[in-house]
Protein backbone atom coordinates (compact mmCIF):
# COMPACT_ATOMS: atom_id res chain seq x y z
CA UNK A 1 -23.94 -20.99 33.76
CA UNK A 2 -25.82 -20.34 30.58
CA UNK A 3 -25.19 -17.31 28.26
CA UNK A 4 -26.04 -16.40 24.56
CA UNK A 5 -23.65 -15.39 21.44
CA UNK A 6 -26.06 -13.32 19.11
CA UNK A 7 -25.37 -13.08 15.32
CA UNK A 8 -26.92 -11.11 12.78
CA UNK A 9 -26.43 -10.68 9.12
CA UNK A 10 -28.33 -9.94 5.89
CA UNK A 11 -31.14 -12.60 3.72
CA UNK A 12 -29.14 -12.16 1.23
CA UNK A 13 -25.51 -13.80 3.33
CA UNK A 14 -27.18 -16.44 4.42
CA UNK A 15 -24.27 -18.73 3.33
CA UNK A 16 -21.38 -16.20 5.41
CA UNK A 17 -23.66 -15.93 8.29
CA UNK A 18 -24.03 -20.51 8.31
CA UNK A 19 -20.24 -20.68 8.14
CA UNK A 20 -19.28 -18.06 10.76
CA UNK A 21 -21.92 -19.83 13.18
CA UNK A 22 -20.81 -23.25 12.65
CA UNK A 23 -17.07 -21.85 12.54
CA UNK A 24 -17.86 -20.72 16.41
CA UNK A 25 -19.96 -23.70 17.45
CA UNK A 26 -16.79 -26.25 15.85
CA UNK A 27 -14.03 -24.08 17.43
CA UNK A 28 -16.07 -22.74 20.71
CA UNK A 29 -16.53 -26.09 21.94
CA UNK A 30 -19.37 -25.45 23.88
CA UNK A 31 -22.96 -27.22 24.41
CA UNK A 32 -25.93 -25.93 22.67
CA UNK A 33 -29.09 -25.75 25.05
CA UNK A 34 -31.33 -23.99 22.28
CA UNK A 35 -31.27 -22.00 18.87
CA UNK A 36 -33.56 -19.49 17.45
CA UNK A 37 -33.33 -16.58 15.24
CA UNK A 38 -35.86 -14.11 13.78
CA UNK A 39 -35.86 -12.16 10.26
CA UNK A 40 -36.79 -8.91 10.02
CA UNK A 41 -38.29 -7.33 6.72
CA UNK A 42 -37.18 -4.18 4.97
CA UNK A 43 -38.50 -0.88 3.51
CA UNK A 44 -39.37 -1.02 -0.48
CA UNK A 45 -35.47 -0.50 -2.01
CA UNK A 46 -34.77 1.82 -4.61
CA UNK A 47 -35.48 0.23 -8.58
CA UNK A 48 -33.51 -2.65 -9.39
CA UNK A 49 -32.19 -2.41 -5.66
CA UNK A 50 -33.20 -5.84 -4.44
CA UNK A 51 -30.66 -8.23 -3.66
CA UNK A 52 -33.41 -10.79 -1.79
CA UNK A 53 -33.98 -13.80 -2.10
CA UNK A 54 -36.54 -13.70 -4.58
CA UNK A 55 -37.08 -11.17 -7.00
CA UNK A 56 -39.41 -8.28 -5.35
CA UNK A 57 -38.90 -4.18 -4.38
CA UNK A 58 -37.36 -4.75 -0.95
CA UNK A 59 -34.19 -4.54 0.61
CA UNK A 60 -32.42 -7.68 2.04
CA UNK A 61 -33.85 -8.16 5.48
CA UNK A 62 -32.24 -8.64 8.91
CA UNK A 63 -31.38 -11.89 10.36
CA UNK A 64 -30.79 -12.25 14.02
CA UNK A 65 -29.53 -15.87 15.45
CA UNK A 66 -29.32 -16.18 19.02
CA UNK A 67 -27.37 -19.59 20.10
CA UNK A 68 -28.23 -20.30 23.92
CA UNK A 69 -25.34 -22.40 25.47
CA UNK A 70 -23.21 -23.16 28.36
CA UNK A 71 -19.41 -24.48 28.76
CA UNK A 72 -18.86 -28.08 27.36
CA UNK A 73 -17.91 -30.57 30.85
């Protein structure tokens, strides 16, 4: 049977949100049938707010991953 694990995080933890994924898919042991995730932008932040990943007047945005998968065997 098939299910999904959803994660979401911040643009600017990409690096936490790649281990924590690949920290599930190593200890999970389970087969990956497809991947896809989505980024969602921001309202304007506040002056000197911006913690992107450029240099610009908006917040960090959303990141959603969605890992489709069933049980390994």
């Amino acid at each position: 049977m098939q299910q999904i694990k959803i994660f979401k995080s911040l643009e600017s933890d990409l690096a936490a949100l790649e281990k924590e994924v690949n920290t599930w898919l190593a200890q999970s042991h389970v087969e990956v049938v497809e991947m896809f995730g989505n980024i969602a932008p921001q309202s304007p932040a506040a002056e000197g707010q911006s913690m992107t990943l450029h240099k610009g007047s908006f917040a960090p945005s959303d990141v959603m991953l969605v890992v489709l998968y069933q049980a390994a065997g």
